[in-house]
PDB file of N, CA and C in Angstrom:
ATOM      1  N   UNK A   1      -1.840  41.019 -44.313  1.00  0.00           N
ATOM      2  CA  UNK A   1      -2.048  40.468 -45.631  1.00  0.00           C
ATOM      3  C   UNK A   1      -2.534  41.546 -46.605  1.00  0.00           C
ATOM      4  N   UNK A   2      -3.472  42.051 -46.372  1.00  0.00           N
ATOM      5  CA  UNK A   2      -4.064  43.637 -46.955  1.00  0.00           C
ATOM      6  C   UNK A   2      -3.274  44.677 -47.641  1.00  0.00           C
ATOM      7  N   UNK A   3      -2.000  44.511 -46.515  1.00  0.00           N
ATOM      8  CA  UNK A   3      -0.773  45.947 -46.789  1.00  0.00           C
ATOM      9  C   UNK A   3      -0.166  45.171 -48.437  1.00  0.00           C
ATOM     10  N   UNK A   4       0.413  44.121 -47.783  1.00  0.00           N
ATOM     11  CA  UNK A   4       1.106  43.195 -49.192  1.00  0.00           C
ATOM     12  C   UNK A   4       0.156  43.171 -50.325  1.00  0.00           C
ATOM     13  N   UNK A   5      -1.008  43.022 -50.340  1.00  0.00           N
ATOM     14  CA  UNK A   5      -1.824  43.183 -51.829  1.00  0.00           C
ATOM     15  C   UNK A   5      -1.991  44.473 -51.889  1.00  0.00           C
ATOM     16  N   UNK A   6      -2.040  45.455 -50.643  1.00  0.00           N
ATOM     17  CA  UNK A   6      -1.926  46.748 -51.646  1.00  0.00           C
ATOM     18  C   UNK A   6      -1.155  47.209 -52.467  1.00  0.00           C
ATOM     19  N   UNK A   7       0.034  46.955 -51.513  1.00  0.00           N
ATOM     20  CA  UNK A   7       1.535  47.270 -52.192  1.00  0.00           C
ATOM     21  C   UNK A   7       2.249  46.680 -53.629  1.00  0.00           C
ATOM     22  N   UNK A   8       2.052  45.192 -53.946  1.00  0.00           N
ATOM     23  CA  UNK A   8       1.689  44.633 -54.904  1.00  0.00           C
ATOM     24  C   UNK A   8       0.726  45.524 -55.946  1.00  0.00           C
ATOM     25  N   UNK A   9      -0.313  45.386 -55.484  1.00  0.00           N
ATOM     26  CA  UNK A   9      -1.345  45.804 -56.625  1.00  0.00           C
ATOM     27  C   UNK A   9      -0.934  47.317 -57.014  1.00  0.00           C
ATOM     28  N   UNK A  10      -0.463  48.204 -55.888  1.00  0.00           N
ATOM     29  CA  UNK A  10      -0.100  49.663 -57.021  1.00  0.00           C
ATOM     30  C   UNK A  10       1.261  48.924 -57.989  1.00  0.00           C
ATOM     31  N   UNK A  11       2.035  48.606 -56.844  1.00  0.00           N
ATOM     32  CA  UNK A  11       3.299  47.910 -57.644  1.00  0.00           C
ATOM     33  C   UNK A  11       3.311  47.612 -59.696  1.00  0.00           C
ATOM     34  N   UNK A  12       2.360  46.371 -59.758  1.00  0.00           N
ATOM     35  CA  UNK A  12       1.767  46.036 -61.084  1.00  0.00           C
ATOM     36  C   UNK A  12       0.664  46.889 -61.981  1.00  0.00           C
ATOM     37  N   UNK A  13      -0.198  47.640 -61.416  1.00  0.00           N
ATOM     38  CA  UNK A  13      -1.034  48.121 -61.809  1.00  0.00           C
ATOM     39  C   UNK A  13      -0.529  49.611 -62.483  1.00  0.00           C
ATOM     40  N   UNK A  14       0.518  50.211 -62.163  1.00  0.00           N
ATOM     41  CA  UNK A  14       0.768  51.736 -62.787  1.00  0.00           C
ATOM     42  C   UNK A  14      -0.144  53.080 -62.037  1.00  0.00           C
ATOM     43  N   UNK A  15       0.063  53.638 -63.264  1.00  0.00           N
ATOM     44  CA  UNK A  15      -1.455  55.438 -62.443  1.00  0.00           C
ATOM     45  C   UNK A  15      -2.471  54.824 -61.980  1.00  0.00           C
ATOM     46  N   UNK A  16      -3.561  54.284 -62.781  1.00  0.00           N
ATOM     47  CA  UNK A  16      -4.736  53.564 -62.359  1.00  0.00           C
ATOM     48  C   UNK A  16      -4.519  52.987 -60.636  1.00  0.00           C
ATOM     49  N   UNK A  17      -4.194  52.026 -60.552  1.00  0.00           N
ATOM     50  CA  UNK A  17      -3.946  51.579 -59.479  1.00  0.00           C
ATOM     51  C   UNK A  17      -3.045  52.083 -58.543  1.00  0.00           C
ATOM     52  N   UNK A  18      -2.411  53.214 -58.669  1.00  0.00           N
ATOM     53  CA  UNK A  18      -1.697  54.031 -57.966  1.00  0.00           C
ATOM     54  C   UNK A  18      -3.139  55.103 -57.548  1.00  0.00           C
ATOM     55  N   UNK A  19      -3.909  55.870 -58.017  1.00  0.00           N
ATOM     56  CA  UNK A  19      -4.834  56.936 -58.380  1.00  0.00           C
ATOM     57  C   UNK A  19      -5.831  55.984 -57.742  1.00  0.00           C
ATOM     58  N   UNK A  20      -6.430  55.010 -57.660  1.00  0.00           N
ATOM     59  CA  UNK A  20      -7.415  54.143 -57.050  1.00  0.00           C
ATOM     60  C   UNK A  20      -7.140  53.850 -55.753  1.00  0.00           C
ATOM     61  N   UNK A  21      -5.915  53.121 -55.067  1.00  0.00           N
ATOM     62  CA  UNK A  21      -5.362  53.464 -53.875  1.00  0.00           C
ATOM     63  C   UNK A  21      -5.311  54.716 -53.431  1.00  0.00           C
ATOM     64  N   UNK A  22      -5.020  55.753 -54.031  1.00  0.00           N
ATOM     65  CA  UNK A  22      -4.920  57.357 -53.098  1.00  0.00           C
ATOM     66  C   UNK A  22      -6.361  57.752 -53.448  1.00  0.00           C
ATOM     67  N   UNK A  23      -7.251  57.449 -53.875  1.00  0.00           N
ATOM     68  CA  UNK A  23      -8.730  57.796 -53.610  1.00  0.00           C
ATOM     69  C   UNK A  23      -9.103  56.919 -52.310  1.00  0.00           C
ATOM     70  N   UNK A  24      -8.915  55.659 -52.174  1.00  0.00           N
ATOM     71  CA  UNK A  24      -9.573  54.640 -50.609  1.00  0.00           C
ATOM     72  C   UNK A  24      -8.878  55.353 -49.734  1.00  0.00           C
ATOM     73  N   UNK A  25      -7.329  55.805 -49.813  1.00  0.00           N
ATOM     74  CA  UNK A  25      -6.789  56.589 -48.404  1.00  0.00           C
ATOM     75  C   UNK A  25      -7.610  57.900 -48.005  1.00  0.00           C
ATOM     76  N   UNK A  26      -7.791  58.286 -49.171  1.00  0.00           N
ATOM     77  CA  UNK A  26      -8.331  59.505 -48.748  1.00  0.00           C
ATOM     78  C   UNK A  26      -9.807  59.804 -48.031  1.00  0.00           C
ATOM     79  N   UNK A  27     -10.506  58.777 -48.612  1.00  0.00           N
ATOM     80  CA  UNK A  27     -11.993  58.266 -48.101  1.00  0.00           C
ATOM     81  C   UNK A  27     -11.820  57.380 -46.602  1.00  0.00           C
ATOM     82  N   UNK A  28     -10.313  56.782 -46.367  1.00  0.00           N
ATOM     83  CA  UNK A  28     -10.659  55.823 -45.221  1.00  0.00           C
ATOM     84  C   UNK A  28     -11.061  56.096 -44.022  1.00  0.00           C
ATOM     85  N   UNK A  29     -12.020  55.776 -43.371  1.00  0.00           N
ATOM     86  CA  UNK A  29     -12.422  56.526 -42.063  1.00  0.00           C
ATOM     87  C   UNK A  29     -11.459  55.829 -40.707  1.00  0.00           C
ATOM     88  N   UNK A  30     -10.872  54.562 -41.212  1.00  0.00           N
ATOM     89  CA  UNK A  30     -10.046  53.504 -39.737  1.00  0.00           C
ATOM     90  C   UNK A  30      -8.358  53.499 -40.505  1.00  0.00           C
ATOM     91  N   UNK A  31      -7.750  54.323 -39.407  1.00  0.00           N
ATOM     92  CA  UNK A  31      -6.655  54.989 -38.975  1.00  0.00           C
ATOM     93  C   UNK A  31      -5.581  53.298 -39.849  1.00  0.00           C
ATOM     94  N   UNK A  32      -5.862  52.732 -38.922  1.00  0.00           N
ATOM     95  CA  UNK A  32      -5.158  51.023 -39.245  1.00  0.00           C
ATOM     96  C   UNK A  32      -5.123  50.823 -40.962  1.00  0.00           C
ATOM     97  N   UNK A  33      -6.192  50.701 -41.530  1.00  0.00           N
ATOM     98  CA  UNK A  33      -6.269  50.751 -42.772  1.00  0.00           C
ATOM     99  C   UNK A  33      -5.909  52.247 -43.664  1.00  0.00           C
ATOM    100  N   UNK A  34      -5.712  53.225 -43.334  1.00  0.00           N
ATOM    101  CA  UNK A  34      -5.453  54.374 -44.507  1.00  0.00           C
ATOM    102  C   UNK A  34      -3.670  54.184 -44.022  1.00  0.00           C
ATOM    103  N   UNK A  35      -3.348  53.488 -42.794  1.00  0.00           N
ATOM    104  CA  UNK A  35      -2.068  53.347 -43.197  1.00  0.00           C
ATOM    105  C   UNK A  35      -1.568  52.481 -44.033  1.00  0.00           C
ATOM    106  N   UNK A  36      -2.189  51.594 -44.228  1.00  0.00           N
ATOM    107  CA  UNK A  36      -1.311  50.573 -44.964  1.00  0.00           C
ATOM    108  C   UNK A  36      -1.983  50.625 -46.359  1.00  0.00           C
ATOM    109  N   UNK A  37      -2.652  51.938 -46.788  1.00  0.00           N
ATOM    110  CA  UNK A  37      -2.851  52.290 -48.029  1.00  0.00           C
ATOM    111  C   UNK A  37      -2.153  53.467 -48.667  1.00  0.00           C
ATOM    112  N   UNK A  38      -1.598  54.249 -47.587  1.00  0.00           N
ATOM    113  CA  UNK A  38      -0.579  55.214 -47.744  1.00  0.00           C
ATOM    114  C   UNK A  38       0.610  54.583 -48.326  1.00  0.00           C
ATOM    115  N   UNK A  39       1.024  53.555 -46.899  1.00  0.00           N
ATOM    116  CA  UNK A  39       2.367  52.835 -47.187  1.00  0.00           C
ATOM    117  C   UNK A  39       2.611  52.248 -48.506  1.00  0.00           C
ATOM    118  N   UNK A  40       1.003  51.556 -49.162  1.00  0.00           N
ATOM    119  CA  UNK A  40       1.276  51.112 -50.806  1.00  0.00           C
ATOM    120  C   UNK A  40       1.413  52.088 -51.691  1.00  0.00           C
ATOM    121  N   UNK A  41       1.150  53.112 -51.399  1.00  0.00           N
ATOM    122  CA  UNK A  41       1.597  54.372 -52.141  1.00  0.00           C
ATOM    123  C   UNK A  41       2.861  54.455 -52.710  1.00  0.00           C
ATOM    124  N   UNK A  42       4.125  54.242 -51.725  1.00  0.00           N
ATOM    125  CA  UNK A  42       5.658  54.192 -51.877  1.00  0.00           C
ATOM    126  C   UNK A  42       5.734  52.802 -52.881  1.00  0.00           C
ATOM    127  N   UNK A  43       5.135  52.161 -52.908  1.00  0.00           N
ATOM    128  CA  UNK A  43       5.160  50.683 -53.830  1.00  0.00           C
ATOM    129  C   UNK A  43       5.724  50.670 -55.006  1.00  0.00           C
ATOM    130  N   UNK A  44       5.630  51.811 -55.788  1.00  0.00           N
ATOM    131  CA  UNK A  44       5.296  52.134 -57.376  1.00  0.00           C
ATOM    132  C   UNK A  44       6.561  52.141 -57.601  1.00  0.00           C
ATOM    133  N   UNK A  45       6.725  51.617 -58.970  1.00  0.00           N
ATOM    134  CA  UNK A  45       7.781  51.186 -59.683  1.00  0.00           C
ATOM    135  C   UNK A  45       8.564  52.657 -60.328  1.00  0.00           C
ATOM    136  N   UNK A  46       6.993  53.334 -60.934  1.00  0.00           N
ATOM    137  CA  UNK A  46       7.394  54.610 -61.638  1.00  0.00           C
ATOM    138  C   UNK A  46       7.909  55.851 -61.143  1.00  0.00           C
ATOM    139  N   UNK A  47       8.429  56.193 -61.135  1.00  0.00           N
ATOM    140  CA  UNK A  47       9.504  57.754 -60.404  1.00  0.00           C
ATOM    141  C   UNK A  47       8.984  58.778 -60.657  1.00  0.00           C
ATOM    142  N   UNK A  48       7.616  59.213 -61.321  1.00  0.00           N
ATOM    143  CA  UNK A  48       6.618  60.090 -61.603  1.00  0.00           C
ATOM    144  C   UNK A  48       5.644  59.984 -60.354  1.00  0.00           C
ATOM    145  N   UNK A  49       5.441  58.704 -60.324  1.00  0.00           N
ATOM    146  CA  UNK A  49       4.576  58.643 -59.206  1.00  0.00           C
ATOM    147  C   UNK A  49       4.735  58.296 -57.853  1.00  0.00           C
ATOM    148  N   UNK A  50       6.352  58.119 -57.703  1.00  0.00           N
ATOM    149  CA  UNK A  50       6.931  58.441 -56.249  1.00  0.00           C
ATOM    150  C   UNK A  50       6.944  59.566 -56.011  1.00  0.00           C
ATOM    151  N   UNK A  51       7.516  60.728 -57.133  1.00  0.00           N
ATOM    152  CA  UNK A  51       7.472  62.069 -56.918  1.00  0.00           C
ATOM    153  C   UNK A  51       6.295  62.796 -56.607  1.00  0.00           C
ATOM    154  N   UNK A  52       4.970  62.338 -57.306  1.00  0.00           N
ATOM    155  CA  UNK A  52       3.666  62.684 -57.271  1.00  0.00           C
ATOM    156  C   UNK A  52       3.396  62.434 -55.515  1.00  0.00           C
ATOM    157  N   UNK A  53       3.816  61.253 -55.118  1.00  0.00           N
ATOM    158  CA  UNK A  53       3.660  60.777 -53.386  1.00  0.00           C
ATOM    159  C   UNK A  53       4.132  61.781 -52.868  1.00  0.00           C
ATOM    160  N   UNK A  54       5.264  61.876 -52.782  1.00  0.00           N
ATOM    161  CA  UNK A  54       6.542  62.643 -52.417  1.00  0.00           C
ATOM    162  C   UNK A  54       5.755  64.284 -52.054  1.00  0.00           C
ATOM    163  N   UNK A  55       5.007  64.786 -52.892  1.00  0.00           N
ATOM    164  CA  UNK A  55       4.651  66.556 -53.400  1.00  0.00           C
ATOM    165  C   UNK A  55       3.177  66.296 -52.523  1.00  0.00           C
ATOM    166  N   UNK A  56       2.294  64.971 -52.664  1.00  0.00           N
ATOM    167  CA  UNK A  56       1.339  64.862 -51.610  1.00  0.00           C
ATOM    168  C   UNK A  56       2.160  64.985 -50.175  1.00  0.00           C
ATOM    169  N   UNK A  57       2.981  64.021 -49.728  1.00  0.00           N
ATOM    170  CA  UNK A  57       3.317  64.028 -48.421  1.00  0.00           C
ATOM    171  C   UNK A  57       3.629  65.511 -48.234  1.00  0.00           C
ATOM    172  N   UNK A  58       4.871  66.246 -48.789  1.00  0.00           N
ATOM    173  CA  UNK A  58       4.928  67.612 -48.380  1.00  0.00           C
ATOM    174  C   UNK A  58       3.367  68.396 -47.934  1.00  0.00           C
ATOM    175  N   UNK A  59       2.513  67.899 -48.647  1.00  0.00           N
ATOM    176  CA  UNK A  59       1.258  69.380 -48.551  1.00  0.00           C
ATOM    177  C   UNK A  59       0.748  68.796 -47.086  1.00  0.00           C
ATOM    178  N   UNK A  60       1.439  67.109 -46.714  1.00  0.00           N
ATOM    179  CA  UNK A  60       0.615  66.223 -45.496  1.00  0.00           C
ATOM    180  C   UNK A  60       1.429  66.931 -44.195  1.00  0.00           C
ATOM    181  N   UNK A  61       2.603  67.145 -44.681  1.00  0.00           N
ATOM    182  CA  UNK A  61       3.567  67.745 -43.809  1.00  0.00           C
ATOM    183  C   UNK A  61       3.240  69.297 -42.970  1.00  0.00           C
ATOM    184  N   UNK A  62       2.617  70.020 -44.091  1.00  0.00           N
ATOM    185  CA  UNK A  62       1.996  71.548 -43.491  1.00  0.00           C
ATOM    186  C   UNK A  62       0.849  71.440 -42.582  1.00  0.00           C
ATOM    187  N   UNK A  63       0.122  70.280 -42.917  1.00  0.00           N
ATOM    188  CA  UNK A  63      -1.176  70.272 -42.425  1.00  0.00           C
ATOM    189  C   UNK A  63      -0.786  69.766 -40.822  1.00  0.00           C
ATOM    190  N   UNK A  64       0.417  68.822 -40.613  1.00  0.00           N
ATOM    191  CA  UNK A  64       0.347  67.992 -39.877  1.00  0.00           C
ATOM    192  C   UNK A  64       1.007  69.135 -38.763  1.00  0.00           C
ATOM    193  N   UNK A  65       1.972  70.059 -38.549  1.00  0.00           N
ATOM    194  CA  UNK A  65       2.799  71.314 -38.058  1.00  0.00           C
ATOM    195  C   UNK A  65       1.653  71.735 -37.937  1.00  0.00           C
ATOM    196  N   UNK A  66       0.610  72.001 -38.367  1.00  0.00           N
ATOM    197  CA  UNK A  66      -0.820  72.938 -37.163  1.00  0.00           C
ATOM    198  C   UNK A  66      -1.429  72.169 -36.585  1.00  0.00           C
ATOM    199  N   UNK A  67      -1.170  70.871 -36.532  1.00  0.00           N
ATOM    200  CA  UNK A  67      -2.378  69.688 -35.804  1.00  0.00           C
ATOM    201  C   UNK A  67      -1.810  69.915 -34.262  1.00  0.00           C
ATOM    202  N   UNK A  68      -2.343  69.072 -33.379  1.00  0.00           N
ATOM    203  CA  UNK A  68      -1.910  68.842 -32.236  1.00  0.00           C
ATOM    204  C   UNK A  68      -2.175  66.938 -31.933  1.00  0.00           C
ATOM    205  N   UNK A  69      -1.280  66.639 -31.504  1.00  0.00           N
ATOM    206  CA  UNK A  69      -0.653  65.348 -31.507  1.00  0.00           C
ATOM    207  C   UNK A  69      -0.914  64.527 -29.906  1.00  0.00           C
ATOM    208  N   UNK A  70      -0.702  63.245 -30.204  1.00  0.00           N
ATOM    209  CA  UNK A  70      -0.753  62.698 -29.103  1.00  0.00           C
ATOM    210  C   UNK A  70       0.521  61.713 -29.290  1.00  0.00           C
ATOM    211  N   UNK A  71       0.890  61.434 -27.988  1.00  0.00           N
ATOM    212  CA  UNK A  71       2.439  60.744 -28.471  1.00  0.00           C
ATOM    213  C   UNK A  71       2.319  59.327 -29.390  1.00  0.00           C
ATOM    214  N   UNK A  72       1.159  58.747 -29.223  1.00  0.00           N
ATOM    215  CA  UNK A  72       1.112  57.349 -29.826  1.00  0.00           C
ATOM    216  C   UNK A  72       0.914  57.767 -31.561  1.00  0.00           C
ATOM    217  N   UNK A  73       0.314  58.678 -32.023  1.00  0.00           N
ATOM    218  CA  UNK A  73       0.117  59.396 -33.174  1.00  0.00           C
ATOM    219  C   UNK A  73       1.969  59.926 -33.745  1.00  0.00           C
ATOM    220  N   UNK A  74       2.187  60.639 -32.798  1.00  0.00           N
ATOM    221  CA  UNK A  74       3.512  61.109 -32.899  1.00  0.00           C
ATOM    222  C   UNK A  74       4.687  59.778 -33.534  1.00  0.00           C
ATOM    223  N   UNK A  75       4.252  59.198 -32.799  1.00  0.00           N
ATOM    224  CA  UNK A  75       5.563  57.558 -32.553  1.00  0.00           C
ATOM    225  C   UNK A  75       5.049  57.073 -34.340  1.00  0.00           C
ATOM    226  N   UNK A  76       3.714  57.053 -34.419  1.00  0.00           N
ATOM    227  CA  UNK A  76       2.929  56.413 -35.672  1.00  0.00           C
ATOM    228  C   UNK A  76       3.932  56.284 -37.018  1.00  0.00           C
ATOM    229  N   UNK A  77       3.727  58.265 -36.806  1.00  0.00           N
ATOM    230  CA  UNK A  77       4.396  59.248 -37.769  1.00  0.00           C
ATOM    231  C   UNK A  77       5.697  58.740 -38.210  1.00  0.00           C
ATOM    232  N   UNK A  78       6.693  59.084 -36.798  1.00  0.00           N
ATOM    233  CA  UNK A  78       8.007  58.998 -36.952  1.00  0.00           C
ATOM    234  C   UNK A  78       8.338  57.384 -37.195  1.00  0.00           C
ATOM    235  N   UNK A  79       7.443  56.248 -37.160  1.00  0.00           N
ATOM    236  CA  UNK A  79       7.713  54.914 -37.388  1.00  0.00           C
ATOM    237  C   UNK A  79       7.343  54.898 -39.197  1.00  0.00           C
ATOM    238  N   UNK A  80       6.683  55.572 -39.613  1.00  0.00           N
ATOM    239  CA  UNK A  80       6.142  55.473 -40.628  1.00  0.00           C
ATOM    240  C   UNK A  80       7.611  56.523 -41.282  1.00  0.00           C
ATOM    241  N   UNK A  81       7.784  57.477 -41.239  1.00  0.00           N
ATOM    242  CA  UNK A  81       8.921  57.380 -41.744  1.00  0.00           C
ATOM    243  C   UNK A  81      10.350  57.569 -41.738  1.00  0.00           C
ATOM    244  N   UNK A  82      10.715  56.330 -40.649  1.00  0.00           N
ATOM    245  CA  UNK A  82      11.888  56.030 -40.584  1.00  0.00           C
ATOM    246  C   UNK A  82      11.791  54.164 -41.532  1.00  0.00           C
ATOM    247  N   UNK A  83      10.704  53.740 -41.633  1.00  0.00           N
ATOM    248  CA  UNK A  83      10.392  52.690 -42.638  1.00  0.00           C
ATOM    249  C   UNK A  83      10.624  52.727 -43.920  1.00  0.00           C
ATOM    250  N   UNK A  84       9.981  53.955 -44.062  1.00  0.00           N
ATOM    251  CA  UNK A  84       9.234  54.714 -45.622  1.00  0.00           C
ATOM    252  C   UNK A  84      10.371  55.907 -46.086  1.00  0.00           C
ATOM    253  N   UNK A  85      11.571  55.878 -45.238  1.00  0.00           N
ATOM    254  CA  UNK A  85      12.350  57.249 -45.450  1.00  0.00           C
ATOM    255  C   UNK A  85      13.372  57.195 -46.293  1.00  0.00           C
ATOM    256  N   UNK A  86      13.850  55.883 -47.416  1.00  0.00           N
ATOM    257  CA  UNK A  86      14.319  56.048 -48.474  1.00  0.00           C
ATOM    258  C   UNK A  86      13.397  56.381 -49.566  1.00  0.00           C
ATOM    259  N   UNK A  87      12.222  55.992 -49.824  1.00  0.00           N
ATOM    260  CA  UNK A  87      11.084  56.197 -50.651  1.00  0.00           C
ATOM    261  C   UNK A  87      10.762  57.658 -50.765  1.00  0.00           C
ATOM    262  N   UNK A  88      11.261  57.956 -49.561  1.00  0.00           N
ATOM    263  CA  UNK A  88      10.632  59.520 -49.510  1.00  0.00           C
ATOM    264  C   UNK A  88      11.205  60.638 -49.695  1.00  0.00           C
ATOM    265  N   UNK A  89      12.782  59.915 -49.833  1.00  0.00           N
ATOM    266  CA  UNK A  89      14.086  60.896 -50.142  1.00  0.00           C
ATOM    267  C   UNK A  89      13.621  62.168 -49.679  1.00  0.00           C
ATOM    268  N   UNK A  90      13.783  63.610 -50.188  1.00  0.00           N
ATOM    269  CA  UNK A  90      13.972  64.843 -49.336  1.00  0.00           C
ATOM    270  C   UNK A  90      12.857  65.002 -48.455  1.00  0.00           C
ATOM    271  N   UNK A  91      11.458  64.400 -48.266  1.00  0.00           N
ATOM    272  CA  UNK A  91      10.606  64.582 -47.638  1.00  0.00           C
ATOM    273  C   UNK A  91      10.219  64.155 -46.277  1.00  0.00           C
ATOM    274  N   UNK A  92      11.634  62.936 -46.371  1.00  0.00           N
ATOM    275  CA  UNK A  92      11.985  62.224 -45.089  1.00  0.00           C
ATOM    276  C   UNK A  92      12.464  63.194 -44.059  1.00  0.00           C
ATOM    277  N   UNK A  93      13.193  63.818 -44.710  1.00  0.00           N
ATOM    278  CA  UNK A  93      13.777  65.172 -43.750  1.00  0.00           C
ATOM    279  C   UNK A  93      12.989  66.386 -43.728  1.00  0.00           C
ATOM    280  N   UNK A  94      12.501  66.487 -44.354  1.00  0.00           N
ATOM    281  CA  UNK A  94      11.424  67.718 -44.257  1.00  0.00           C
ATOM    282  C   UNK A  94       9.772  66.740 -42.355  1.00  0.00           C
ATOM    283  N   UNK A  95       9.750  65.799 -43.085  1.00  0.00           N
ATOM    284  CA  UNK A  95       9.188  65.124 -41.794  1.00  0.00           C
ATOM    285  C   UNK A  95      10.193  65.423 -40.508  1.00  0.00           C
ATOM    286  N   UNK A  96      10.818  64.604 -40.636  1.00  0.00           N
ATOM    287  CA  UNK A  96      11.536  64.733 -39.385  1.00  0.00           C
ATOM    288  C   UNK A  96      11.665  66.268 -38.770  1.00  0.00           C
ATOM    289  N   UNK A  97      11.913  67.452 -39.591  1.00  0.00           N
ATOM    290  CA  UNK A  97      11.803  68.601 -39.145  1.00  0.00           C
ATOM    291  C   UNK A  97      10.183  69.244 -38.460  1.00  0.00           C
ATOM    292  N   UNK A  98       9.590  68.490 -39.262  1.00  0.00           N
ATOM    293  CA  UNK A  98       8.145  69.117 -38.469  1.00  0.00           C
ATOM    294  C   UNK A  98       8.326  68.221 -37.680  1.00  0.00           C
ATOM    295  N   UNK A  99       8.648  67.646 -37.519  1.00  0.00           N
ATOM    296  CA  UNK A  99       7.719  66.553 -35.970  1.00  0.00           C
ATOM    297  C   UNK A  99       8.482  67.351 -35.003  1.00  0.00           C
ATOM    298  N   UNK A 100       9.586  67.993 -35.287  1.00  0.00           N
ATOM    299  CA  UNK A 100      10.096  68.898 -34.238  1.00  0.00           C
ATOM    300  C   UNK A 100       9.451  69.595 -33.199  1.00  0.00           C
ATOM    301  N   UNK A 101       8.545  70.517 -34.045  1.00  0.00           N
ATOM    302  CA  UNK A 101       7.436  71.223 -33.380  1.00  0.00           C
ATOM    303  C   UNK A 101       6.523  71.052 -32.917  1.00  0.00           C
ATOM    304  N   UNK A 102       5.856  69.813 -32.653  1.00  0.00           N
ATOM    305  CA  UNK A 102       4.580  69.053 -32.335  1.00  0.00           C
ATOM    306  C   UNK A 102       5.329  68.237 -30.809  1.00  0.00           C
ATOM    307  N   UNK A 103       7.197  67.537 -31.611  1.00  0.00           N
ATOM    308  CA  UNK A 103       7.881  66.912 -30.124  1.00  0.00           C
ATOM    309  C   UNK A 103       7.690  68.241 -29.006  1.00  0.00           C
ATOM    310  N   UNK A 104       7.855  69.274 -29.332  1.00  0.00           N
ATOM    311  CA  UNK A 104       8.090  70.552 -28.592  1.00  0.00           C
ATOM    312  C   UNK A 104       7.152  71.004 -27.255  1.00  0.00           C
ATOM    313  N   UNK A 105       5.654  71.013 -28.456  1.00  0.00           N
ATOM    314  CA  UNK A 105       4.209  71.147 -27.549  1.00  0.00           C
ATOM    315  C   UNK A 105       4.166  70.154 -26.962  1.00  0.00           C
ATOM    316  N   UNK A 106       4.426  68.749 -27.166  1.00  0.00           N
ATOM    317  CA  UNK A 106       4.350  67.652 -26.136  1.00  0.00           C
ATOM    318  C   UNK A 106       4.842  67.400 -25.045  1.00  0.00           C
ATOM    319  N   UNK A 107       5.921  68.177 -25.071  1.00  0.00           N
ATOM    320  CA  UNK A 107       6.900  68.131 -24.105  1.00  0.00           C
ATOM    321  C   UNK A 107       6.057  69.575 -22.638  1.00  0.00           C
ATOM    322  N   UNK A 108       5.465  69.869 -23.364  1.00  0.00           N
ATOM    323  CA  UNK A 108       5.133  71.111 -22.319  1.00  0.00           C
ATOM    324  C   UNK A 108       3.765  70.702 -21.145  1.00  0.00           C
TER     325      UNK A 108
END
C-alpha cells in the first residue's frame, strides 16, 4: 500500500515531492522501505526528473561495481530493473552491464 502512495504522491506532487521522496530514500535505514521509495522515484510525470533519476542511478551504478554482493541482493537488483527498465531507458543497460561483474565474483 506504501509503494502505491509513494508512487502516486511523486506522480501529483512535481520537484517538491519528487526531492522529498529522494531525501527519505536516502535517510532510510530498512532495505524493504528505501525500495519502494526508489521505485516512486520512476513515478514522475516530468522528463527532467526521470532524467535527474536516471544521472542518480548511473552514480548508484559505480558505487554498486565496487560493492560485494550476495545473491539475494544481486536477484533484488536485477528484479528491480528488469521492472523499472523502461523508466530507466539507457541506464537499464548500463545496470545490466555492471551486475556482470559482481555475477562474476559470485560465481567464484
Amino acid at each position: 500500500m506504501r509503494a502505491a502512495v509513494y508512487c502516486y504522491g511523486v506522480k501529483l506532487s512535481g520537484y517538491e515531492g519528487w526531492q522529498f521522496v529522494y531525501k527519505r530514500y536516502k535517510n532510510e535505514k530498512i532495505a524493504s522501505e528505501a525500495e519502494k521509495l526508489i521505485e516512486s522515484l520512476a513515478c514522475t510525470n516530468e522528463p527532467w526528473l526521470l532524467q535527474r533519476f536516471e544521472d542518480k542511478i548511473d552514480a548508484l551504478i559505480s558505487s554498486i561495481e565496487s560493492s560485494f554482493f550476495t545473491y539475494f541482493e544481486l536477484n533484488q537488483i536485477m528484479a528491480f530493473v528488469k521492472e523499472k527498465g523502461s523508466a530507466l531507458e539507457d541506464s537499464a543497460q548500463a545496470f545490466t552491464i555492471a551486475m556482470e561483474r559482481p555475477c562474476k565474483t559470485l560465481d567464484t
